[in-house]
PDB file of N, CA and C in Angstrom:
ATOM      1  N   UNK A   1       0.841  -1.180   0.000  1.00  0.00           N
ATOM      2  CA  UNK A   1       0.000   0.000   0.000  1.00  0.00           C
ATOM      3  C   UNK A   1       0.887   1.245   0.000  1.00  0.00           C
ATOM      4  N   UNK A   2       0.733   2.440  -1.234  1.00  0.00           N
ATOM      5  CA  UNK A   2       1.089   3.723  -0.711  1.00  0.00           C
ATOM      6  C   UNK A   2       1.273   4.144   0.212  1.00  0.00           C
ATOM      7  N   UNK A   3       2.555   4.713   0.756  1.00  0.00           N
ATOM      8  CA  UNK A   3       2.603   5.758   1.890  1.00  0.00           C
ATOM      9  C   UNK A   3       3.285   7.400   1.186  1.00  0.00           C
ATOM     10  N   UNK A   4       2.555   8.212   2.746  1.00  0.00           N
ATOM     11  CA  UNK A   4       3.391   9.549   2.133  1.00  0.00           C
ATOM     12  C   UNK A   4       4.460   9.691   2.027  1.00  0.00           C
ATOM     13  N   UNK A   5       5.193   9.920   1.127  1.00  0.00           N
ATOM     14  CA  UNK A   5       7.279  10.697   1.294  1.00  0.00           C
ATOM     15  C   UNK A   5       6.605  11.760   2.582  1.00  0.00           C
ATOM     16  N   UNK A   6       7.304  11.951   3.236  1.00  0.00           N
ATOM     17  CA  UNK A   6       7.369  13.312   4.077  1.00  0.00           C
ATOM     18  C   UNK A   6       9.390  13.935   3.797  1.00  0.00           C
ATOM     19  N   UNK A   7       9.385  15.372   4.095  1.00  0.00           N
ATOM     20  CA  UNK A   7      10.654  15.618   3.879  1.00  0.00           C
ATOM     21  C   UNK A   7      11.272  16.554   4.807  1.00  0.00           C
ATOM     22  N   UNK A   8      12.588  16.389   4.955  1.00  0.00           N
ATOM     23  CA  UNK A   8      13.507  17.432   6.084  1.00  0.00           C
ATOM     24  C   UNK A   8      14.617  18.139   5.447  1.00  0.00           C
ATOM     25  N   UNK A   9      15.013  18.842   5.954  1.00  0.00           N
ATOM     26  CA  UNK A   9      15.966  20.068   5.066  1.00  0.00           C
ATOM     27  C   UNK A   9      16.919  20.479   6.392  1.00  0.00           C
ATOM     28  N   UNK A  10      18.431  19.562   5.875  1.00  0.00           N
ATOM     29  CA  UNK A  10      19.173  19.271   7.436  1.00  0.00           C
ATOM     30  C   UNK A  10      20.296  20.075   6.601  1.00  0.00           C
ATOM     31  N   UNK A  11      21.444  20.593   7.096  1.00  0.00           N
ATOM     32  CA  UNK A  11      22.760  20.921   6.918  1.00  0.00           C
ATOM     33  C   UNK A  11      23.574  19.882   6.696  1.00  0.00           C
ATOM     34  N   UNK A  12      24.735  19.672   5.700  1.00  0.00           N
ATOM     35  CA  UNK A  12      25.180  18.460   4.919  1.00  0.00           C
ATOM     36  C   UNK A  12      25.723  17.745   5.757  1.00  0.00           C
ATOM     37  N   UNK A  13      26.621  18.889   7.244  1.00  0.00           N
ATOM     38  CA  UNK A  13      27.514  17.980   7.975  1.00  0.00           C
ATOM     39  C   UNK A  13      26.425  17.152   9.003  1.00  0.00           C
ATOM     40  N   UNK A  14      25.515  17.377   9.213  1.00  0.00           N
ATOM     41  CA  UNK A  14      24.440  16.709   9.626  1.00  0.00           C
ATOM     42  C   UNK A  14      23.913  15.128   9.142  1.00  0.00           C
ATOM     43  N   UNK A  15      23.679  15.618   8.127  1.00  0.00           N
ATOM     44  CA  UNK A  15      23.381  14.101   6.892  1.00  0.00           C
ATOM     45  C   UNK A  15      24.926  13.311   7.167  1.00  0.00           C
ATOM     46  N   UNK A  16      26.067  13.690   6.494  1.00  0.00           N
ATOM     47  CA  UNK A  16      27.180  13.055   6.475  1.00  0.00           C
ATOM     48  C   UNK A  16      27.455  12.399   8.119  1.00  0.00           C
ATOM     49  N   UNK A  17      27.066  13.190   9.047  1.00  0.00           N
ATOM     50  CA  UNK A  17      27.612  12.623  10.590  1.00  0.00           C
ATOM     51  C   UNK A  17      26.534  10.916  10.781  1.00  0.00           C
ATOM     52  N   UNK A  18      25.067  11.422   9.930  1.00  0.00           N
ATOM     53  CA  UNK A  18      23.962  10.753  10.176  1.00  0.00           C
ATOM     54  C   UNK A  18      24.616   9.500   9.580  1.00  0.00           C
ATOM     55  N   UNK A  19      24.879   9.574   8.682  1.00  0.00           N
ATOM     56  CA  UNK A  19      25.419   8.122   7.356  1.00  0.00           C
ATOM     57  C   UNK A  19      26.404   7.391   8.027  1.00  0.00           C
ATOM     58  N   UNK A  20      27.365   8.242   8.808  1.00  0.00           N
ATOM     59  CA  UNK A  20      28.482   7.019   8.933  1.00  0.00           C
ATOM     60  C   UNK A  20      27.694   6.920  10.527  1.00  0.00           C
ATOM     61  N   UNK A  21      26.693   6.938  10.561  1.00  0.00           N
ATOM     62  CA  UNK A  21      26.090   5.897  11.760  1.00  0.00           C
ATOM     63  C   UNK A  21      26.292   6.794  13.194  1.00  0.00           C
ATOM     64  N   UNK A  22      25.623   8.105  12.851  1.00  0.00           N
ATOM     65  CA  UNK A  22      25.236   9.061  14.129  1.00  0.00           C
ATOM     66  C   UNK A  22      23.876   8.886  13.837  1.00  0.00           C
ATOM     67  N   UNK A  23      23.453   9.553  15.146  1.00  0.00           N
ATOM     68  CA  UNK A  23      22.323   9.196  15.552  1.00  0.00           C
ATOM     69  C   UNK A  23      21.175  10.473  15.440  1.00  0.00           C
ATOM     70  N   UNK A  24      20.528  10.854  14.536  1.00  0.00           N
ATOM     71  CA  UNK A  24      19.555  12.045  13.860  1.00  0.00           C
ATOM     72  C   UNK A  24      18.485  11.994  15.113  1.00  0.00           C
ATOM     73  N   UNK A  25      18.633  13.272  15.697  1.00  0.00           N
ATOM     74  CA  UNK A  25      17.731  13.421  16.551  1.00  0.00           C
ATOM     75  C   UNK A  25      17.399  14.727  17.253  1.00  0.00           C
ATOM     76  N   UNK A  26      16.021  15.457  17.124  1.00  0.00           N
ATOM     77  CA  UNK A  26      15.838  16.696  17.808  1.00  0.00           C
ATOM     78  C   UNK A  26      16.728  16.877  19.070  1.00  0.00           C
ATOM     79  N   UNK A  27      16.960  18.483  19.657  1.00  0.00           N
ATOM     80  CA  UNK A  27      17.682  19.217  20.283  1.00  0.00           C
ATOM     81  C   UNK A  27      16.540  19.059  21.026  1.00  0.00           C
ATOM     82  N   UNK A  28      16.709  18.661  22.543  1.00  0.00           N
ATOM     83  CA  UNK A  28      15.777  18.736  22.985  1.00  0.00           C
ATOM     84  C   UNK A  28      15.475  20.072  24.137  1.00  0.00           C
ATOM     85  N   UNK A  29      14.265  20.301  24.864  1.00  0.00           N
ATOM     86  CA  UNK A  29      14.527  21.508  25.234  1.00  0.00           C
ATOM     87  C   UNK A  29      15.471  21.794  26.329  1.00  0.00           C
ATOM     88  N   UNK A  30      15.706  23.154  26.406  1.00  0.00           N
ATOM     89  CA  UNK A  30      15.261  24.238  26.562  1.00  0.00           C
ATOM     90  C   UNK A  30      15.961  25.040  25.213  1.00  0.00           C
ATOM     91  N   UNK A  31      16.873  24.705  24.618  1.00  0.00           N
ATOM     92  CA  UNK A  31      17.789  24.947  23.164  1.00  0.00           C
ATOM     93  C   UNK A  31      16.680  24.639  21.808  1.00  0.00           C
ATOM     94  N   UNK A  32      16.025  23.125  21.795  1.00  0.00           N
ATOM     95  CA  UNK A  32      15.104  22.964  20.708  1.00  0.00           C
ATOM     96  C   UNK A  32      13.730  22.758  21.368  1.00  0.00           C
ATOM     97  N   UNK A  33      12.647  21.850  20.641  1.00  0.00           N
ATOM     98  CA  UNK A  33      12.135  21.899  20.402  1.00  0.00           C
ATOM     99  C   UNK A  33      11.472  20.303  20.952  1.00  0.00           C
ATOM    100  N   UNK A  34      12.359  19.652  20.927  1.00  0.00           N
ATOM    101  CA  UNK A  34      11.999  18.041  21.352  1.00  0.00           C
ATOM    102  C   UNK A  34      11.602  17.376  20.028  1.00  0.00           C
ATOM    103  N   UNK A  35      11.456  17.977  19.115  1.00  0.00           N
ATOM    104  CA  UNK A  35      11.291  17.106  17.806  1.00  0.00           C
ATOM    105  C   UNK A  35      11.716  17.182  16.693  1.00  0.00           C
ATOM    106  N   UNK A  36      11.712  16.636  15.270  1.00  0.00           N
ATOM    107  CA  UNK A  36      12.117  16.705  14.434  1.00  0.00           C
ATOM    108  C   UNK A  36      11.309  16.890  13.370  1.00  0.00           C
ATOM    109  N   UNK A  37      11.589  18.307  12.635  1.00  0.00           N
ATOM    110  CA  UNK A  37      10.152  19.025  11.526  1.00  0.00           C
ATOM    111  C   UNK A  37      10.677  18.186  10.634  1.00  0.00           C
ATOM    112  N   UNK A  38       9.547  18.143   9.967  1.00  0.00           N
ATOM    113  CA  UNK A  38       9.044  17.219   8.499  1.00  0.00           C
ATOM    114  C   UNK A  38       8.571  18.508   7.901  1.00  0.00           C
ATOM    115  N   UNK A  39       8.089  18.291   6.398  1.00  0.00           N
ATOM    116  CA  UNK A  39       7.049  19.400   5.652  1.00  0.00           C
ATOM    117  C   UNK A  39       6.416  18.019   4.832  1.00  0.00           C
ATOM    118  N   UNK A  40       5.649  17.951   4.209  1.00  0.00           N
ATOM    119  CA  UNK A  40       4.754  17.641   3.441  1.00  0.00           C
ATOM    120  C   UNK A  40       5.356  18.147   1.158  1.00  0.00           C
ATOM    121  N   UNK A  41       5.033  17.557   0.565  1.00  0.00           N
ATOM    122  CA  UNK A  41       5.362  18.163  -0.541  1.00  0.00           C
ATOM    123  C   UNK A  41       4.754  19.460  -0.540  1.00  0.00           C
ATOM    124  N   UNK A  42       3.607  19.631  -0.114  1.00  0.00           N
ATOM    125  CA  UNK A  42       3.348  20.728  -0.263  1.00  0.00           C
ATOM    126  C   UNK A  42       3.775  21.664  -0.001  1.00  0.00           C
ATOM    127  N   UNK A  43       4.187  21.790   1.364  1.00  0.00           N
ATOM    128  CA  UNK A  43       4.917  22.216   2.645  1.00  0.00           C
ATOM    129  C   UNK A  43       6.268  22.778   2.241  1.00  0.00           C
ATOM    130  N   UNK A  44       7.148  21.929   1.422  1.00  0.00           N
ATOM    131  CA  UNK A  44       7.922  22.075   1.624  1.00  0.00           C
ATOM    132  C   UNK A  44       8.855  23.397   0.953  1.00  0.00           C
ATOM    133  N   UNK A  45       8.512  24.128   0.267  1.00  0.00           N
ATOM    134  CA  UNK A  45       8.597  25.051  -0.392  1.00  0.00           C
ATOM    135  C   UNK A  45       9.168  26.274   0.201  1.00  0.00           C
ATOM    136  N   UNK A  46       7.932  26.591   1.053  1.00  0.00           N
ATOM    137  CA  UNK A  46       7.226  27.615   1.903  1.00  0.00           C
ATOM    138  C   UNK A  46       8.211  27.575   3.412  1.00  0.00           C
ATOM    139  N   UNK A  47       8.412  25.970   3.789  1.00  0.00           N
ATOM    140  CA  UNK A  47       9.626  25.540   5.059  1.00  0.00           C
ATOM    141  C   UNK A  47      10.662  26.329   3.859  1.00  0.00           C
ATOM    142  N   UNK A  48      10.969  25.313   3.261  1.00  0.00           N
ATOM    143  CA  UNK A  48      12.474  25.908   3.043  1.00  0.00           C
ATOM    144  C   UNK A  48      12.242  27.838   2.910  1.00  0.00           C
ATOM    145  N   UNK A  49      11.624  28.069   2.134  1.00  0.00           N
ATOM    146  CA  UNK A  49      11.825  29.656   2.045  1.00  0.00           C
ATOM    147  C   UNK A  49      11.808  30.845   3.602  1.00  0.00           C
ATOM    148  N   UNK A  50      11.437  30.161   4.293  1.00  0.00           N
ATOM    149  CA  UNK A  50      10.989  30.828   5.836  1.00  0.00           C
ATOM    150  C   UNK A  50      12.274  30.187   6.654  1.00  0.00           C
ATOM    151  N   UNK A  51      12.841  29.135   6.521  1.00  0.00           N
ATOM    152  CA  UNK A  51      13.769  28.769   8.019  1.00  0.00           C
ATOM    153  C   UNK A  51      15.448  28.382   6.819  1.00  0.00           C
ATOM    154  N   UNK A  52      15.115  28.672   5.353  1.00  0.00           N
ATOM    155  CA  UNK A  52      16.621  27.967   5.290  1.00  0.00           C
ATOM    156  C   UNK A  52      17.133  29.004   4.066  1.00  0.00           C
ATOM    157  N   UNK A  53      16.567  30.202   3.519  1.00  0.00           N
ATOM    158  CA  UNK A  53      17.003  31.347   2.701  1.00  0.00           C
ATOM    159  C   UNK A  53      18.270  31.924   3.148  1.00  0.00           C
ATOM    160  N   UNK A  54      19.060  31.500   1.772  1.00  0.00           N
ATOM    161  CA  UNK A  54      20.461  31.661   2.092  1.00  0.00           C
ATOM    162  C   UNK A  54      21.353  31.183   1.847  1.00  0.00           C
ATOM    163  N   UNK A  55      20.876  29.620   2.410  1.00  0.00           N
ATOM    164  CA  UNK A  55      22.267  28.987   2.892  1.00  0.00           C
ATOM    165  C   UNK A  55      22.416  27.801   1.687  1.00  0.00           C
ATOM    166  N   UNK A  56      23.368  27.916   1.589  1.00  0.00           N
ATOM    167  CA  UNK A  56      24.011  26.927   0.529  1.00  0.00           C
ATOM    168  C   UNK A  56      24.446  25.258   1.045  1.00  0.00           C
ATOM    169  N   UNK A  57      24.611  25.180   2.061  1.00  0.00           N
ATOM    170  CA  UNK A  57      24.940  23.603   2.543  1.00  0.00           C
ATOM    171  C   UNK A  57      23.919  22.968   3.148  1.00  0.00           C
ATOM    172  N   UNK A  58      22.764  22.710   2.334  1.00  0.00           N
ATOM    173  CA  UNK A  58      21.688  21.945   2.551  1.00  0.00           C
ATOM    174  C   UNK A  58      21.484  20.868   1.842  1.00  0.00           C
ATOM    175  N   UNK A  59      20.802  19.578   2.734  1.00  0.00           N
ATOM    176  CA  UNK A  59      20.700  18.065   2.663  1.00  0.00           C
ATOM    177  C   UNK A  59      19.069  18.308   2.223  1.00  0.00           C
ATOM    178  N   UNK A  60      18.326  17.607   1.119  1.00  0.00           N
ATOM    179  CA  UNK A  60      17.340  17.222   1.667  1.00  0.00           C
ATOM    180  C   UNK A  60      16.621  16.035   1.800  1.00  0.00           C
ATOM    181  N   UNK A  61      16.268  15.746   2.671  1.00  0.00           N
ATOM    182  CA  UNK A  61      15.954  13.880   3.107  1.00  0.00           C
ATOM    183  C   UNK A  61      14.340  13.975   2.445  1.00  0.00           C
ATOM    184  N   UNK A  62      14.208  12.667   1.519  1.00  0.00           N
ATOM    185  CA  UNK A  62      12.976  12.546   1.583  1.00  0.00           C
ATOM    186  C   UNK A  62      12.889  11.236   2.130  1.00  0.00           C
ATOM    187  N   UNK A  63      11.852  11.049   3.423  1.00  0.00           N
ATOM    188  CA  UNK A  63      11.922  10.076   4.303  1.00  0.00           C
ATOM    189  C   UNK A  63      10.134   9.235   4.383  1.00  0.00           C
ATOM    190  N   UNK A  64      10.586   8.000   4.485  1.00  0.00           N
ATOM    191  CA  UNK A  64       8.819   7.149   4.414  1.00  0.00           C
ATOM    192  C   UNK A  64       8.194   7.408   5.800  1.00  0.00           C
ATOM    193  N   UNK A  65       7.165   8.120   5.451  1.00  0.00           N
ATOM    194  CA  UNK A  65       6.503   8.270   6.598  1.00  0.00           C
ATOM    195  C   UNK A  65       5.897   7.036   7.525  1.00  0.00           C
ATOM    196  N   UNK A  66       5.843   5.851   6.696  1.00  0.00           N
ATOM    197  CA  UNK A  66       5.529   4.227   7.231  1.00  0.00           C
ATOM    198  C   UNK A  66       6.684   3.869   8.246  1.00  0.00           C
ATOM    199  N   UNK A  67       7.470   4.489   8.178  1.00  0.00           N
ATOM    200  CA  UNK A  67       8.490   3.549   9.389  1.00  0.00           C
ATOM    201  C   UNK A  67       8.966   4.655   9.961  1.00  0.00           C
ATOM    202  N   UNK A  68       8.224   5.506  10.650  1.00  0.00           N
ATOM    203  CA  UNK A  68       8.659   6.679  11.688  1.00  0.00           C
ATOM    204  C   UNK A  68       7.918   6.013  12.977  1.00  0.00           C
ATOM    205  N   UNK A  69       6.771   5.012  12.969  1.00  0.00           N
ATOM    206  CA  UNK A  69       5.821   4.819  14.264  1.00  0.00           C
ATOM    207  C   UNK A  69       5.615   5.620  14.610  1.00  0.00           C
ATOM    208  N   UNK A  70       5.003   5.629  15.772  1.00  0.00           N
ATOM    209  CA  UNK A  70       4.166   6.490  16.842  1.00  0.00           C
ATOM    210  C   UNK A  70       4.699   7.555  17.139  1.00  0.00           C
ATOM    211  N   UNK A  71       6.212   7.793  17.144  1.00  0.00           N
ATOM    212  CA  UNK A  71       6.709   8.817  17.366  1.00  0.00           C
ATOM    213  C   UNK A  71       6.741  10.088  16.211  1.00  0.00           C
ATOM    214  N   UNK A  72       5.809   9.391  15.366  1.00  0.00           N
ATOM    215  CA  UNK A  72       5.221  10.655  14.345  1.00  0.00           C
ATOM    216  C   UNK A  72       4.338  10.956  14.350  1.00  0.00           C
ATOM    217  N   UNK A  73       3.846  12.831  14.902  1.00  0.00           N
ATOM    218  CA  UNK A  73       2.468  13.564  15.227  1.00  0.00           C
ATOM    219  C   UNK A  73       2.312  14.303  14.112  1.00  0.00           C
ATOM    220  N   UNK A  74       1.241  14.655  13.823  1.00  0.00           N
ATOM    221  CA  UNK A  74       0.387  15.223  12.829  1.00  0.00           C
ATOM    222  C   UNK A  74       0.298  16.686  13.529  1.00  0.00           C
ATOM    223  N   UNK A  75       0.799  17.982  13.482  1.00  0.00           N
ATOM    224  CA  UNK A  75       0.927  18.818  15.082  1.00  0.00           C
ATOM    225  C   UNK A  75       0.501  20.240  13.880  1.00  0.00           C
ATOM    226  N   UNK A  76      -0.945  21.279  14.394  1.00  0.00           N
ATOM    227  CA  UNK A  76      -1.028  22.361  14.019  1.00  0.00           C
ATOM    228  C   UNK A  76       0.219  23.334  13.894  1.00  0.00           C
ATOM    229  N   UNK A  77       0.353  24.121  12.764  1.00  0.00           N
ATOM    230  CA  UNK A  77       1.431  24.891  12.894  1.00  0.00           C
ATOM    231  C   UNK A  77       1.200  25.991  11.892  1.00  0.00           C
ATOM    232  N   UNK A  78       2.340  26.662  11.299  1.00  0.00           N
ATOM    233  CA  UNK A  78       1.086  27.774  10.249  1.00  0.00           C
ATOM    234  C   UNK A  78       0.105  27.662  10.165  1.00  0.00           C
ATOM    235  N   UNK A  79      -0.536  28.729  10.547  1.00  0.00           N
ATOM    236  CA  UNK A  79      -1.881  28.492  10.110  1.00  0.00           C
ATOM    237  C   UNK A  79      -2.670  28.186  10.717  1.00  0.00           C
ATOM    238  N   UNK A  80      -2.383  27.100  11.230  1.00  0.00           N
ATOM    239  CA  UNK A  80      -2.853  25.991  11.564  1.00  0.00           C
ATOM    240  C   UNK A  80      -3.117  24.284  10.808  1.00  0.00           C
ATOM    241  N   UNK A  81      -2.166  24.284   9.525  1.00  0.00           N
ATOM    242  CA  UNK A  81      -1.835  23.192   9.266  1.00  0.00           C
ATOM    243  C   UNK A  81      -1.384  22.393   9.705  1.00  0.00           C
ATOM    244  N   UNK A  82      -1.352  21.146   9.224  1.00  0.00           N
ATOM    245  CA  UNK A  82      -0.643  20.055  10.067  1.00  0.00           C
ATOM    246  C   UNK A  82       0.484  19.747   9.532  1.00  0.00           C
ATOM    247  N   UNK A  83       1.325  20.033  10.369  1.00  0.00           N
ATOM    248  CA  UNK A  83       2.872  19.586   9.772  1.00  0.00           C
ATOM    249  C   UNK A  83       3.542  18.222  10.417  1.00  0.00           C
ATOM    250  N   UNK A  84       4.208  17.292  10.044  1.00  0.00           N
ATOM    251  CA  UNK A  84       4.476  16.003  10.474  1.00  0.00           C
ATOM    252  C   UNK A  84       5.716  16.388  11.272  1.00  0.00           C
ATOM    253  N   UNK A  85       5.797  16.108  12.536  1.00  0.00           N
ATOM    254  CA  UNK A  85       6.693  16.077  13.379  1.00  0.00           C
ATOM    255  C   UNK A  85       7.011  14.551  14.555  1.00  0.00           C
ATOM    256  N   UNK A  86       8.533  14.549  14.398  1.00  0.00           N
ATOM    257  CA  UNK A  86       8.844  13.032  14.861  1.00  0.00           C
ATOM    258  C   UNK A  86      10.117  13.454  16.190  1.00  0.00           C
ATOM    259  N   UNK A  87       8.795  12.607  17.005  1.00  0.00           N
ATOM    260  CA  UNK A  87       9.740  12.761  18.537  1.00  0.00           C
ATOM    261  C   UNK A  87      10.139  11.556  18.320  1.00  0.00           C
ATOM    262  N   UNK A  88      11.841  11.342  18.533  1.00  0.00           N
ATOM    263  CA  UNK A  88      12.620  10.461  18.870  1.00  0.00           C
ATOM    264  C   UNK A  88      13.430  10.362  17.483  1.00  0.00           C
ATOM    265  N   UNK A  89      14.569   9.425  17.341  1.00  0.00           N
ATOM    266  CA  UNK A  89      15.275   9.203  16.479  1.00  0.00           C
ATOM    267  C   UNK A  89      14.949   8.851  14.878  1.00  0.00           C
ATOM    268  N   UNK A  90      15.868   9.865  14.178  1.00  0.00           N
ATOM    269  CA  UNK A  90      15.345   9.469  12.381  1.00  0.00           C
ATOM    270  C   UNK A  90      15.789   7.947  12.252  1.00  0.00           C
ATOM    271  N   UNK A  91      14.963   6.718  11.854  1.00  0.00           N
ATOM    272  CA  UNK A  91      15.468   5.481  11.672  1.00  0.00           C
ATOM    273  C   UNK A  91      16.073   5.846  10.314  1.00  0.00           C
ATOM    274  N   UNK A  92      17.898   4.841  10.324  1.00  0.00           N
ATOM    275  CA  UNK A  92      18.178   4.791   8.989  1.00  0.00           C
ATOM    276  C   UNK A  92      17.620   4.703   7.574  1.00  0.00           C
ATOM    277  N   UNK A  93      17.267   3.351   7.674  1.00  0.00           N
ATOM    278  CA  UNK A  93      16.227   2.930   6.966  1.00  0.00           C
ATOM    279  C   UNK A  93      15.469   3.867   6.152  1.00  0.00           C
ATOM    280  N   UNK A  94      14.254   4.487   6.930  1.00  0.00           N
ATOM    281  CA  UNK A  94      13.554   5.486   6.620  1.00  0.00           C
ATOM    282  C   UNK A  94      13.736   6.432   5.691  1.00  0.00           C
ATOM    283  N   UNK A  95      15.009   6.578   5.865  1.00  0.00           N
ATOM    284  CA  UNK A  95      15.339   7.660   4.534  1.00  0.00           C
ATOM    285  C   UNK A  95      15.414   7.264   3.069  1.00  0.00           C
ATOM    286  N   UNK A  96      14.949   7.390   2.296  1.00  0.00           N
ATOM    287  CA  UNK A  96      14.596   7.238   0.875  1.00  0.00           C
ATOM    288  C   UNK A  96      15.509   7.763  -0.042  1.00  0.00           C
ATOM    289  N   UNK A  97      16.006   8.586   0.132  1.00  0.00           N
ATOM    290  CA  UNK A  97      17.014   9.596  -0.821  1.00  0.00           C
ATOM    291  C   UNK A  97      17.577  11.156   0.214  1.00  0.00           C
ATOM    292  N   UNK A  98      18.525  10.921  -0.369  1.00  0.00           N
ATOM    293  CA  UNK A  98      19.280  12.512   0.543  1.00  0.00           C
ATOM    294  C   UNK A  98      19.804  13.317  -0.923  1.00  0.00           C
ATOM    295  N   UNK A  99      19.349  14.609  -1.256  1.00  0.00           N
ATOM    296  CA  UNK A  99      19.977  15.319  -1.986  1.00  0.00           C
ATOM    297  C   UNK A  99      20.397  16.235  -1.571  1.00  0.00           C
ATOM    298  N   UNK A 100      21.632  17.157  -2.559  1.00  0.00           N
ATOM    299  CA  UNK A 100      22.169  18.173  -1.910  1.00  0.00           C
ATOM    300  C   UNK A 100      21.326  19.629  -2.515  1.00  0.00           C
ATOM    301  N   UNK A 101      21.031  20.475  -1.948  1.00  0.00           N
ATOM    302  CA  UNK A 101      20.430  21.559  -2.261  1.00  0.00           C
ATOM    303  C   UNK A 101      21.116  22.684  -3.016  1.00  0.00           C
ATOM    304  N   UNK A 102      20.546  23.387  -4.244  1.00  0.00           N
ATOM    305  CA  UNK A 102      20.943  24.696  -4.621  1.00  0.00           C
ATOM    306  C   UNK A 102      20.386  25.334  -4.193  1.00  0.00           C
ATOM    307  N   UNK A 103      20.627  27.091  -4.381  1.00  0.00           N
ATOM    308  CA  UNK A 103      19.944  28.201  -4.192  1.00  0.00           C
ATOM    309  C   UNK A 103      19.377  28.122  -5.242  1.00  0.00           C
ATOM    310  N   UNK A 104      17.819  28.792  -5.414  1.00  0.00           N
ATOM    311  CA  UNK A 104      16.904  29.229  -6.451  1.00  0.00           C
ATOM    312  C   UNK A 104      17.561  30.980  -6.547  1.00  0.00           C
ATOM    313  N   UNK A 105      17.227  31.333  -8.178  1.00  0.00           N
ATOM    314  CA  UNK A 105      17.845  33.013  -8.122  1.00  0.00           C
ATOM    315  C   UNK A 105      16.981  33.751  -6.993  1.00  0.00           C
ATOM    316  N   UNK A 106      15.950  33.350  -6.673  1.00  0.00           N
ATOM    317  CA  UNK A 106      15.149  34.451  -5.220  1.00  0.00           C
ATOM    318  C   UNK A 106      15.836  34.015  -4.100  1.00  0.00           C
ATOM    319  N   UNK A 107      17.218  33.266  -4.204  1.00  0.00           N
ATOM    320  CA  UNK A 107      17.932  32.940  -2.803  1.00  0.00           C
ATOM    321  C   UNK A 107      17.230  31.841  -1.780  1.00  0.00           C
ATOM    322  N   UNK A 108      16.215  31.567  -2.263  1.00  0.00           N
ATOM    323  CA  UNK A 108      15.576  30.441  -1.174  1.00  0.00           C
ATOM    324  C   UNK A 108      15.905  28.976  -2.014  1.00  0.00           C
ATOM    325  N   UNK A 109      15.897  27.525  -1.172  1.00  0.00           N
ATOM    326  CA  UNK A 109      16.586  26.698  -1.611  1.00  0.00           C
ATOM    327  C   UNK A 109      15.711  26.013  -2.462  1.00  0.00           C
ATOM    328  N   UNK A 110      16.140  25.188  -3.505  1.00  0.00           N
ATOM    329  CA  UNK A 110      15.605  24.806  -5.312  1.00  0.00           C
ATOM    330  C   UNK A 110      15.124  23.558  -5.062  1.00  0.00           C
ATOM    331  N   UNK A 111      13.493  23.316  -4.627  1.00  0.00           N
ATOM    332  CA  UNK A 111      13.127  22.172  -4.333  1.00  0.00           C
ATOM    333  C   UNK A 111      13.086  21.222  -5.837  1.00  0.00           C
ATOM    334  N   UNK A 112      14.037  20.054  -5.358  1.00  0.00           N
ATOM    335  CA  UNK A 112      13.918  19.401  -7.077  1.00  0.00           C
ATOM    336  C   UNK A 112      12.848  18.738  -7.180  1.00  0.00           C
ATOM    337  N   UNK A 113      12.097  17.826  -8.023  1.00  0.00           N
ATOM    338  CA  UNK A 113      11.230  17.137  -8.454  1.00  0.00           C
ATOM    339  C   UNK A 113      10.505  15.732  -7.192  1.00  0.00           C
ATOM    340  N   UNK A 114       9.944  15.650  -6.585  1.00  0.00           N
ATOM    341  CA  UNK A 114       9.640  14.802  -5.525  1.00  0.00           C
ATOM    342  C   UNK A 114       8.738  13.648  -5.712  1.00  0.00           C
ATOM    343  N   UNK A 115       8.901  13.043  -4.850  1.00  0.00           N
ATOM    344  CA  UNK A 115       8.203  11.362  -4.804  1.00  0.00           C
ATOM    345  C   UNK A 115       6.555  11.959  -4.791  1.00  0.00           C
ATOM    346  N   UNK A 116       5.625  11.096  -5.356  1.00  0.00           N
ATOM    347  CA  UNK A 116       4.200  11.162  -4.730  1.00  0.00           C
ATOM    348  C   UNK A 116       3.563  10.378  -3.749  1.00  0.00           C
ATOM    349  N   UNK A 117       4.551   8.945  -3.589  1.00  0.00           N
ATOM    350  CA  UNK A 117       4.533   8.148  -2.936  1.00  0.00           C
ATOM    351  C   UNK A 117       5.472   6.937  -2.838  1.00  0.00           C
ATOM    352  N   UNK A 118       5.496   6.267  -1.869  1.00  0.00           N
ATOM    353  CA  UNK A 118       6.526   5.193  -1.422  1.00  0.00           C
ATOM    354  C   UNK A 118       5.525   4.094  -1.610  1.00  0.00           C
ATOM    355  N   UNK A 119       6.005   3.041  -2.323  1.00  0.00           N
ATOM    356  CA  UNK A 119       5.546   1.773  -2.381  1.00  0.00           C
ATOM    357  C   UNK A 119       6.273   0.743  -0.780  1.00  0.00           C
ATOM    358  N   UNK A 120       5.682   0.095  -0.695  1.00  0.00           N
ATOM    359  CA  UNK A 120       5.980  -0.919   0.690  1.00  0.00           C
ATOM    360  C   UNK A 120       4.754  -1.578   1.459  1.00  0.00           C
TER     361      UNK A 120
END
């Protein structure tokens, strides 16, 4: 059965620490947040243009939302949309593809072409 891609937009040395087998996981508080933002395809545009305009050393994970478990909430946010957020550790696995990000000429980062869905 279809599942959603959901996606994250990490800094490269982040991804690279993640691969050789660190452990991806929200800052927890009083510094973060206790979790780890996702965007939605839709989403993700609008994330990157608001929290990552600028910066040139960006990862972006597109990750199966089927093997996050329970520790993935559906949580109001702009708006009041629902944005996918995951308390506890990114499973390896989970990740589907990691690309590296350009700048778009309006300086916000160049979302490339995305999954509609994960088969599994």
């Amino acid at each position: 059965m279809p599942r959603q891609p959901i996606y994250h937009i990490c800094a490269d040395h982040v991804w690279r620490a993640f691969e050789e087998g660190g452990e991806f996981t929200a800052e927890p508080p009083p510094r973060g947040e206790g979790f780890l933002h996702f965007s939605t395809a839709e989403q993700l545009a609008e994330s990157g243009a608001i929290h990552f305009a600028g910066r040139e050393d960006l990862v972006l994970l597109t990750v199966d939302s089927g093997q996050l478990g329970p520790g993935l909430k559906w949580e109001p946010s702009r708006g009041g949309a629902l944005f996918p957020h995951l308390y506890g550790p990114l499973p390896h696995d989970a990740v589907i593809r990691a690309e590296l990000l350009s700048l778009g000429a309006d300086g916000n980062p160049a979302i490339p072409p995305l999954l509609d869905e994960v088969e599994g």
